[in-house]
N, C-alpha and C. Protein backbone atom coordinates (compact mmCIF):
# COMPACT_ATOMS: atom_id res chain seq x y z
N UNK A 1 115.31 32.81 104.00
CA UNK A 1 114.58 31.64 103.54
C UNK A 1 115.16 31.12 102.23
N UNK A 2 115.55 31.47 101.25
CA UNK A 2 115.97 31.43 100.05
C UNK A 2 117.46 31.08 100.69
N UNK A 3 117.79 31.52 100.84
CA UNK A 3 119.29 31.56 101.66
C UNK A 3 119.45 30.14 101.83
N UNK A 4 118.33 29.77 103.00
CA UNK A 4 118.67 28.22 103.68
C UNK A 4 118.31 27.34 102.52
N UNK A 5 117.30 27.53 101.47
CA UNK A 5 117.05 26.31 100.77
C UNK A 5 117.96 26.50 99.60
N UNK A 6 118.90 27.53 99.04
CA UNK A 6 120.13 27.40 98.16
C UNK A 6 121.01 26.54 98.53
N UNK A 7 121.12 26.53 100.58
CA UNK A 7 122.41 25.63 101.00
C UNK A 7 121.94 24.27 101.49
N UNK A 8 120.34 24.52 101.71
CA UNK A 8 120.18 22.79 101.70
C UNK A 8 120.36 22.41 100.07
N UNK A 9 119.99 22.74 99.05
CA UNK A 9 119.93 22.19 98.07
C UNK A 9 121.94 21.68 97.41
N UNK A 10 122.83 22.51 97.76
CA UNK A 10 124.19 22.57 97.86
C UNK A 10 124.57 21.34 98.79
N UNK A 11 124.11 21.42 99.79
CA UNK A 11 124.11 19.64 100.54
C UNK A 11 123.73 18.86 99.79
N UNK A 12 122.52 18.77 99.44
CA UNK A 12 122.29 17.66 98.85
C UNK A 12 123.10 17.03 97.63
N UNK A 13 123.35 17.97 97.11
CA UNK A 13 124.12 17.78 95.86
C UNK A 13 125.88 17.06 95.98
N UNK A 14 126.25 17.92 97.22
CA UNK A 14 127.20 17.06 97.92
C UNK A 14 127.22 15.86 98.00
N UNK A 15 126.34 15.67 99.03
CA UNK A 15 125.73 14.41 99.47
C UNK A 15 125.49 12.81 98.44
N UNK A 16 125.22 13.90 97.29
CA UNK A 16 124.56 12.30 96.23
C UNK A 16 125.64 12.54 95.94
N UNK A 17 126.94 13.40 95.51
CA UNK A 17 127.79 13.11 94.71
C UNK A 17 129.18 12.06 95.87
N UNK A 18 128.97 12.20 97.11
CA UNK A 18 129.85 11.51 97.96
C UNK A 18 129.25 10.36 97.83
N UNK A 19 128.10 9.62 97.62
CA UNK A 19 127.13 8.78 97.72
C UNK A 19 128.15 7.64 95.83
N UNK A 20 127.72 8.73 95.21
CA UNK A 20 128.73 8.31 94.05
C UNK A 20 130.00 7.69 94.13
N UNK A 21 130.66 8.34 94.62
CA UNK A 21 132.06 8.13 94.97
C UNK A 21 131.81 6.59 95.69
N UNK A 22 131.28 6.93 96.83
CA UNK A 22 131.29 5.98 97.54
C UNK A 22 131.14 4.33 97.12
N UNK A 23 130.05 4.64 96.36
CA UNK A 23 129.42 3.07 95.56
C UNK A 23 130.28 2.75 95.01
N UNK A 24 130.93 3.72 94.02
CA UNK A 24 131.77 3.11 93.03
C UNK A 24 133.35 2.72 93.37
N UNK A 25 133.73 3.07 94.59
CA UNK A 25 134.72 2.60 95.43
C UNK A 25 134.57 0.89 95.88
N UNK A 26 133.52 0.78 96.21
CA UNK A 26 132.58 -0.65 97.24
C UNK A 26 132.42 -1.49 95.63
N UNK A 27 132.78 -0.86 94.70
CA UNK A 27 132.14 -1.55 93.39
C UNK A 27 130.68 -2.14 93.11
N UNK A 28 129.97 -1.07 93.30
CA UNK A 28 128.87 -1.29 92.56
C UNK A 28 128.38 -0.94 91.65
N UNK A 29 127.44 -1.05 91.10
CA UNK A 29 126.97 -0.55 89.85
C UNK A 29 127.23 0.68 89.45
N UNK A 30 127.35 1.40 88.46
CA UNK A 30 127.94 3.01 88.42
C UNK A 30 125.79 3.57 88.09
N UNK A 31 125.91 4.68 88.27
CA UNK A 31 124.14 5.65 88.38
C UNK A 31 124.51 5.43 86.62
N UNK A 32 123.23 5.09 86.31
CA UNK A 32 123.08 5.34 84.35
C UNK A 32 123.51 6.62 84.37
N UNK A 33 124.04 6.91 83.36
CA UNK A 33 124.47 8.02 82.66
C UNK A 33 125.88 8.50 83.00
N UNK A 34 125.89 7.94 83.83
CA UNK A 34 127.56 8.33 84.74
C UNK A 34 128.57 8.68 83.59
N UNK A 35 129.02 7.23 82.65
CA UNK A 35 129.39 7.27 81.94
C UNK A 35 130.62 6.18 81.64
N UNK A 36 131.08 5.52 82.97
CA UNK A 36 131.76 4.57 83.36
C UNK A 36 131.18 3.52 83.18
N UNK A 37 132.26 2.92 82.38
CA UNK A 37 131.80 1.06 81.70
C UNK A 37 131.84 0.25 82.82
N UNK A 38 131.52 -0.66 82.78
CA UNK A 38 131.50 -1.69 83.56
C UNK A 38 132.85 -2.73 82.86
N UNK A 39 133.66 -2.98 84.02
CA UNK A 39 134.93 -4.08 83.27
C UNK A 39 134.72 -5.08 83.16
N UNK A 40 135.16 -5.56 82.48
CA UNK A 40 135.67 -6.93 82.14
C UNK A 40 135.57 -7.95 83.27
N UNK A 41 136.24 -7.28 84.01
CA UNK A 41 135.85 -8.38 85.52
C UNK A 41 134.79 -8.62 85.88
N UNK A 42 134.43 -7.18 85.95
CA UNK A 42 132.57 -7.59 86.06
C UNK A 42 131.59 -8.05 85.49
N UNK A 43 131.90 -7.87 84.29
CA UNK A 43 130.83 -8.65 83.03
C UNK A 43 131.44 -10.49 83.53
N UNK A 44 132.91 -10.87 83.44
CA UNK A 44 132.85 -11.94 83.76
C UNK A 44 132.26 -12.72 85.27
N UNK A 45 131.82 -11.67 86.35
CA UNK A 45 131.20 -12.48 87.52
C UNK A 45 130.52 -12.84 87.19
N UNK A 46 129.43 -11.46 86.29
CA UNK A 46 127.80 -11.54 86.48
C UNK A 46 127.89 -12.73 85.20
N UNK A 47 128.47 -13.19 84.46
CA UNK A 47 128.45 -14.16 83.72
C UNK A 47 128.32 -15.26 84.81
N UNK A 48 129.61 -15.36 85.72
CA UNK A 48 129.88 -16.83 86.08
C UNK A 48 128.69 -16.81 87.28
N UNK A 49 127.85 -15.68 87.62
CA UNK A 49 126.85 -16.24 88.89
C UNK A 49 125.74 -16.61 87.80
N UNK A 50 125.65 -16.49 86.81
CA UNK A 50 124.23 -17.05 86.11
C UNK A 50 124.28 -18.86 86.65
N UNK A 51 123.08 -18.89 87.02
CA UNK A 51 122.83 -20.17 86.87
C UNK A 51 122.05 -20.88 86.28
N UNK A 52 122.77 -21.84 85.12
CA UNK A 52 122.00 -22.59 83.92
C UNK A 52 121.92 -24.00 84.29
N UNK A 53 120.43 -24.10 84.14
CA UNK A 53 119.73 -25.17 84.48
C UNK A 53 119.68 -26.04 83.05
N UNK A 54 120.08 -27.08 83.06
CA UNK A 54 119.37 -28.18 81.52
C UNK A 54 118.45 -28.24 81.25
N UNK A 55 117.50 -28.61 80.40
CA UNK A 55 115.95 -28.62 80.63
C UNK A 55 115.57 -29.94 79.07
N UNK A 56 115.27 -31.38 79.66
CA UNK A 56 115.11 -31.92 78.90
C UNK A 56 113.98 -31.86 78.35
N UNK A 57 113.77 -31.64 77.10
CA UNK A 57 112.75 -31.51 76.22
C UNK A 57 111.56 -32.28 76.17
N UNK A 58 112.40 -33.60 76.16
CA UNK A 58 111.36 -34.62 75.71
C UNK A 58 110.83 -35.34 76.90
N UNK A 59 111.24 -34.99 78.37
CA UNK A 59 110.33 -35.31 79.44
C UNK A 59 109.50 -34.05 79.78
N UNK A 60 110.06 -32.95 79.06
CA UNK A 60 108.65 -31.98 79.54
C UNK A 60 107.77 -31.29 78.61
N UNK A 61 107.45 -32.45 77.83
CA UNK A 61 106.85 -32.05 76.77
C UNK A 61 105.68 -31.95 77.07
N UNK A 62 105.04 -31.45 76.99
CA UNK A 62 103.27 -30.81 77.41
C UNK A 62 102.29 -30.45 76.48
N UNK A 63 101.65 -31.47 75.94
CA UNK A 63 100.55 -31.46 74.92
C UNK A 63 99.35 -30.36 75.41
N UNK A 64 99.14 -29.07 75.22
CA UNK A 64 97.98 -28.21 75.64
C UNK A 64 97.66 -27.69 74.39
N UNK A 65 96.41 -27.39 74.70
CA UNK A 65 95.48 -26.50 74.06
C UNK A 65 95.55 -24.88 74.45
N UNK A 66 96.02 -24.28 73.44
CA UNK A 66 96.30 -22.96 73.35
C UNK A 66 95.58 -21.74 74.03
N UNK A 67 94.27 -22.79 73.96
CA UNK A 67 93.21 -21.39 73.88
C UNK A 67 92.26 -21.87 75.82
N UNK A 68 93.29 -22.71 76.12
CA UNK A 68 92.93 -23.33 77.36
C UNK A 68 93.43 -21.98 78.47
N UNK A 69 92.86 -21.90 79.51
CA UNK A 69 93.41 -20.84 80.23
C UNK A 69 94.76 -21.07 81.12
N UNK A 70 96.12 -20.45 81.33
CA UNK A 70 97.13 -20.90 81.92
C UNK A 70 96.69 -21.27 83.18
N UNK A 71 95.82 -20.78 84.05
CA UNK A 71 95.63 -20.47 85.55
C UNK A 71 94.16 -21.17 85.57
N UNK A 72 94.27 -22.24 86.58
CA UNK A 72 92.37 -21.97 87.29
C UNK A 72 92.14 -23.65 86.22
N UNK A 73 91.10 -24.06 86.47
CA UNK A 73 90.78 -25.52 85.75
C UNK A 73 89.36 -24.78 85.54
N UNK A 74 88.64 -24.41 83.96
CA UNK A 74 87.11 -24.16 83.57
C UNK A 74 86.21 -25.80 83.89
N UNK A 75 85.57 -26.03 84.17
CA UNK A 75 84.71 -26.38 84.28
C UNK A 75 83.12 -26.36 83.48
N UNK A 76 83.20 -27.43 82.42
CA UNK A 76 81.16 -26.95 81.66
C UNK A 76 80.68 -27.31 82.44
N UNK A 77 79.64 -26.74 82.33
CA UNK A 77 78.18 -26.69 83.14
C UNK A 77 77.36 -27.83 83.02
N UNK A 78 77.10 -28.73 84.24
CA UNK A 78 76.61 -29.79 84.54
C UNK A 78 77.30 -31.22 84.71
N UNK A 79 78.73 -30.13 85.44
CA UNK A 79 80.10 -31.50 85.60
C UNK A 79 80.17 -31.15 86.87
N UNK A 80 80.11 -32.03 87.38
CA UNK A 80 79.90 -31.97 89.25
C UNK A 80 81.57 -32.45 89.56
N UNK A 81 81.23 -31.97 90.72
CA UNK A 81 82.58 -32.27 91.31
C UNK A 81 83.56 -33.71 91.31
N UNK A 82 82.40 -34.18 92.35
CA UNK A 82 82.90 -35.70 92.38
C UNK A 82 82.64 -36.77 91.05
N UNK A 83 84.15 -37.27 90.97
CA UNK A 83 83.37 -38.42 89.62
C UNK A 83 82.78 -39.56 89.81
N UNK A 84 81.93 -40.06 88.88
CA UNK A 84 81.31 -40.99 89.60
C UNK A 84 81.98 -42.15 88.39
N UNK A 85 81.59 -43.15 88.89
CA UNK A 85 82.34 -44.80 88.18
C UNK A 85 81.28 -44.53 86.63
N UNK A 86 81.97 -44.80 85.91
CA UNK A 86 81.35 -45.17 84.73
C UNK A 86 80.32 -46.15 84.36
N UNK A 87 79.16 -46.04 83.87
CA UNK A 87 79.02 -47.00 83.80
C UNK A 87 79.31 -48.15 82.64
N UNK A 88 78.56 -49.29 82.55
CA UNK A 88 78.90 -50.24 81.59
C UNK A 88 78.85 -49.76 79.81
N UNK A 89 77.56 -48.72 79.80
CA UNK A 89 77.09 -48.12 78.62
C UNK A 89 77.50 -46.83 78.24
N UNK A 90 78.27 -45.94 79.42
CA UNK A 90 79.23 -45.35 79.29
C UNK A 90 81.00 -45.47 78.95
N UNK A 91 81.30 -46.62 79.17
CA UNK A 91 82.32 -47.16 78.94
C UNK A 91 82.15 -47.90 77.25
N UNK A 92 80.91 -48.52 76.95
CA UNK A 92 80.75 -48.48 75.75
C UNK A 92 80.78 -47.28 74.75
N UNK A 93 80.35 -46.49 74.94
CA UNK A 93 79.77 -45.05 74.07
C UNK A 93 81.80 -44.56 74.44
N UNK A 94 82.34 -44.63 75.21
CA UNK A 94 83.63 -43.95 75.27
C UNK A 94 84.69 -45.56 74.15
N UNK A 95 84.40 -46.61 74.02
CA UNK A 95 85.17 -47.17 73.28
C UNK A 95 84.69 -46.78 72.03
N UNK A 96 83.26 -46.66 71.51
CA UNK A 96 83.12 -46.53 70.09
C UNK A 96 83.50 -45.30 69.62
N UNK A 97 83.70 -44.00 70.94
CA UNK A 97 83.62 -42.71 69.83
C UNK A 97 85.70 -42.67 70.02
N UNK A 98 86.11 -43.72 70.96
CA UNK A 98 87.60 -44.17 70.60
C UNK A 98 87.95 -44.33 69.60
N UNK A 99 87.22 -45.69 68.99
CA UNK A 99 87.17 -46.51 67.51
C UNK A 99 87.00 -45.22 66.54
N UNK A 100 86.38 -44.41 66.90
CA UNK A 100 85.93 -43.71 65.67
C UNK A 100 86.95 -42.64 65.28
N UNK A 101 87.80 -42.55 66.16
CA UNK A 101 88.55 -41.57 65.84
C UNK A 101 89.80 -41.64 64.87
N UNK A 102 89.97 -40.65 63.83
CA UNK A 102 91.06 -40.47 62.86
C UNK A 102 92.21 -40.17 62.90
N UNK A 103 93.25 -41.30 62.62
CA UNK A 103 94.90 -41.04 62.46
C UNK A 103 94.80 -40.98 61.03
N UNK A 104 95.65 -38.99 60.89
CA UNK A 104 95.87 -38.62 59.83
C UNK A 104 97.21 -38.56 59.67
N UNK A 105 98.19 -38.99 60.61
CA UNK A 105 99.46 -39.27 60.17
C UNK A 105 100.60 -39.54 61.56
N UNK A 106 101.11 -39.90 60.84
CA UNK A 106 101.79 -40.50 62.29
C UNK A 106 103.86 -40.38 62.03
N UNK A 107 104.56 -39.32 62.61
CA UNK A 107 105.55 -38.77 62.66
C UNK A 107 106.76 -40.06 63.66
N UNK A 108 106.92 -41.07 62.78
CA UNK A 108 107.67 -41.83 63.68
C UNK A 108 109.06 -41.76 63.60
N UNK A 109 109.56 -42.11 65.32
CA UNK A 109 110.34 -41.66 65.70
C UNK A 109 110.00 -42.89 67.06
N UNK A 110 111.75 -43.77 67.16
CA UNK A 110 111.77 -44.93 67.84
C UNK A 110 111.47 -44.42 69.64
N UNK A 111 111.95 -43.48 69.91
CA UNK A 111 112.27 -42.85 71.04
C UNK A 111 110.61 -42.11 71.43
N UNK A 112 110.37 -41.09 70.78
CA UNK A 112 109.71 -40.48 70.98
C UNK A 112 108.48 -40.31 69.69
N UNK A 113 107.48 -41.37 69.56
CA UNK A 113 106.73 -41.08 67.93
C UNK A 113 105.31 -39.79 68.54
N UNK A 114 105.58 -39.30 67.72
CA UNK A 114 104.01 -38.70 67.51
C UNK A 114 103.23 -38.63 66.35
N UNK A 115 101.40 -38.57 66.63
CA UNK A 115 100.57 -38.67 65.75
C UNK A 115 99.69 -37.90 65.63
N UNK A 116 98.76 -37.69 64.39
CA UNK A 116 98.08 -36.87 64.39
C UNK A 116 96.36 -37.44 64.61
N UNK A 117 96.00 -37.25 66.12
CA UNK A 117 94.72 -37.90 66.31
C UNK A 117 93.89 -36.72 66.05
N UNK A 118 92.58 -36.63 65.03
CA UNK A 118 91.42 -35.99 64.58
C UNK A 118 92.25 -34.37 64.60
N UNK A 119 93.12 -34.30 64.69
CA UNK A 119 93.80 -32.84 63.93
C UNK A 119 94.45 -32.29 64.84
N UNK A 120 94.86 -32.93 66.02
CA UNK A 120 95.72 -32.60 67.27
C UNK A 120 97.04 -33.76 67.23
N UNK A 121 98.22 -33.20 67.17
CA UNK A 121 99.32 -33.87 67.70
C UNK A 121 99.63 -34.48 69.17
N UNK A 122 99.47 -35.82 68.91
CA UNK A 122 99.23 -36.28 70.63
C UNK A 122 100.82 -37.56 70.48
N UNK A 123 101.04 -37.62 71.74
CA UNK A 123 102.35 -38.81 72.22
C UNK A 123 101.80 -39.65 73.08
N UNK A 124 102.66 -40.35 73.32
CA UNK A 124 102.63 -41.62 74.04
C UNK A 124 101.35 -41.08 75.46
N UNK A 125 101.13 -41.45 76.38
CA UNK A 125 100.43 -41.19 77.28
C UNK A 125 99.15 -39.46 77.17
N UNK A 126 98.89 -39.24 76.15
CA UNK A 126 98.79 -38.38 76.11
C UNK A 126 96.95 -38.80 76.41
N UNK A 127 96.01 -37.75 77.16
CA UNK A 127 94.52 -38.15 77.98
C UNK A 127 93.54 -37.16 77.01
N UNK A 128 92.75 -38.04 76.40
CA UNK A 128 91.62 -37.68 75.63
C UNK A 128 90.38 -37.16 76.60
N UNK A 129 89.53 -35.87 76.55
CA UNK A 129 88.25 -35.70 77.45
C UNK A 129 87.66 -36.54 77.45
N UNK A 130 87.36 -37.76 76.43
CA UNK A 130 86.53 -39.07 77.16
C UNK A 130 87.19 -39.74 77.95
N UNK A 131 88.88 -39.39 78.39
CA UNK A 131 89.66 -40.63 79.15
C UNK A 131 90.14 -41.41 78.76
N UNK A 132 90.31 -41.48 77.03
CA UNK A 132 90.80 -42.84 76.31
C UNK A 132 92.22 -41.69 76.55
N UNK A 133 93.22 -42.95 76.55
CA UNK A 133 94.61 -42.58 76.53
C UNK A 133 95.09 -43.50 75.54
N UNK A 134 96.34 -42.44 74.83
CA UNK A 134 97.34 -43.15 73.80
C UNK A 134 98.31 -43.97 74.73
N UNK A 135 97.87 -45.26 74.24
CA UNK A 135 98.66 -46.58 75.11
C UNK A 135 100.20 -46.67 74.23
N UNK A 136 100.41 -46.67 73.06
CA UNK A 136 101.38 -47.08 71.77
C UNK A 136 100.86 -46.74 70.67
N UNK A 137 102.41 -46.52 69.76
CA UNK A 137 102.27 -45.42 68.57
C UNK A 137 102.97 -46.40 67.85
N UNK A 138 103.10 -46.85 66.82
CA UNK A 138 103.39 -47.89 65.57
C UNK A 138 103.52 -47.14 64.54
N UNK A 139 104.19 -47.22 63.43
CA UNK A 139 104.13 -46.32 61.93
C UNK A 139 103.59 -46.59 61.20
N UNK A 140 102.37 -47.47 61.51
CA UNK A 140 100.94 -47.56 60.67
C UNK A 140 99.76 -46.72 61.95
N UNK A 141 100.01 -47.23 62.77
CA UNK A 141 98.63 -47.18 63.58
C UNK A 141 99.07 -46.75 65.48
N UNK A 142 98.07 -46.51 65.51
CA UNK A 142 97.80 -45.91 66.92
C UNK A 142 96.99 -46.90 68.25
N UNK A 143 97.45 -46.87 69.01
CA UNK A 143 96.62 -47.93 70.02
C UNK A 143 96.22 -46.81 71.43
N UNK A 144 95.01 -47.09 71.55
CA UNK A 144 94.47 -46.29 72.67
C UNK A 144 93.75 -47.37 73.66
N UNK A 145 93.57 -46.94 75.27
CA UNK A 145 93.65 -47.72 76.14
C UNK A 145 92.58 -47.28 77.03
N UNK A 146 91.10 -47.65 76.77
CA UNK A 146 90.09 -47.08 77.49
C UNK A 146 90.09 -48.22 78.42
N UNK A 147 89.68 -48.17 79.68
CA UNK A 147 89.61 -48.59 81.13
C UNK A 147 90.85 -49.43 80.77
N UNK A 148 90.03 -50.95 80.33
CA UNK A 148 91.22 -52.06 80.38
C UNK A 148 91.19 -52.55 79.22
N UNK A 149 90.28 -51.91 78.30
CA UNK A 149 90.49 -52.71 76.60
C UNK A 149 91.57 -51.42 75.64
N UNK A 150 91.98 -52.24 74.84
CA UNK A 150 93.21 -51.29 74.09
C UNK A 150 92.12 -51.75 72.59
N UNK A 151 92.65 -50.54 72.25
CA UNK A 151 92.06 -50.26 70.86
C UNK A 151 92.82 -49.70 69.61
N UNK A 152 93.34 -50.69 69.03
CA UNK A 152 93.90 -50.07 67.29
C UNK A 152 93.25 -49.16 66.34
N UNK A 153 94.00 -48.53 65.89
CA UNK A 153 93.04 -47.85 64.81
C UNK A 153 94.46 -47.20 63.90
N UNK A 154 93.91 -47.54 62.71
CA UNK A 154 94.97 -47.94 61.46
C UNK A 154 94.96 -46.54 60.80
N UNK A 155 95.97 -45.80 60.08
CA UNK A 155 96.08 -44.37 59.87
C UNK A 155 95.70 -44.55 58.68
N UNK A 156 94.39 -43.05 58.26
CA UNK A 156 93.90 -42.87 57.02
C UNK A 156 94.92 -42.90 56.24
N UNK A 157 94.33 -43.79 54.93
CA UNK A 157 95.23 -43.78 53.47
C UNK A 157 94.42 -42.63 52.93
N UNK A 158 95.02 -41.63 52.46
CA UNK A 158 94.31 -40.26 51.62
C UNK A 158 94.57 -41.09 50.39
């Protein structure tokens, strides 16, 4: 009994070490610790199969809230599914608390400006939870675009 599992264990040992040989003939990776570098040739494939993608910045720029969850859309409590049309006095109450809101500075830039609305950095198209959207950014002032009226609002002088 001892006998047979000294010479299975002697196979095996064979076995992974022909297994060795073998790979590293076919050129593959060498077992960690082996001790054999990897060449030059090979560092230059695995270089040339990388594939690098461009990634323009300023079309995928993504205004989020940090503390928003990556996965899943939260929902507060007593927001139903379906939306319903606004009404006339709702569309009022969403232009005034528009109007009311504070540009504390505004980072211009012809291409791409951004501003600082009530303490959040927002850009061009960027969607407020009442639905007012930044229509245009100016280096005084900010214009936002609730349903179909646009609304200025001129950046605090401290």
């Amino acid at each position: 009994s001892d006998k047979d599992s000294t010479q299975s264990a002697k196979e095996k040992t064979k076995s992974t070490a022909a297994a060795r040989r073998a790979s590293a003939k076919a050129g593959a990776a060498p077992f960690p610790g082996s001790g054999k570098a990897l060449e030059l040739s090979d560092i230059q494939a695995m270089i040339a199969s990388v594939e690098v993608k461009p990634l323009d910045y300023m079309k995928e720029h993504i205004a989020r809230n940090p503390m928003s969850p990556l996965v899943g859309v939260l929902r507060r409590s007593g927001q139903s599914e379906a939306s319903e049309e606004p009404t006339e006095a709702m569309s009022q109450i969403r232009i005034d608390t528009t109007a009311a809101r504070e540009v504390s500075g505004i980072i211009w830039d012809s291409q791409y400006p951004l501003a600082i609305v009530d303490d959040m950095v927002v850009h061009v198209g960027f969607v407020f939870p009442n639905g007012a959207q930044v229509e245009k950014i100016e280096p005084t002032r900010v214009f936002f675009k609730v349903g179909n009226t646009i609304i200025p609002v001129e950046m605090k002088e401290y």
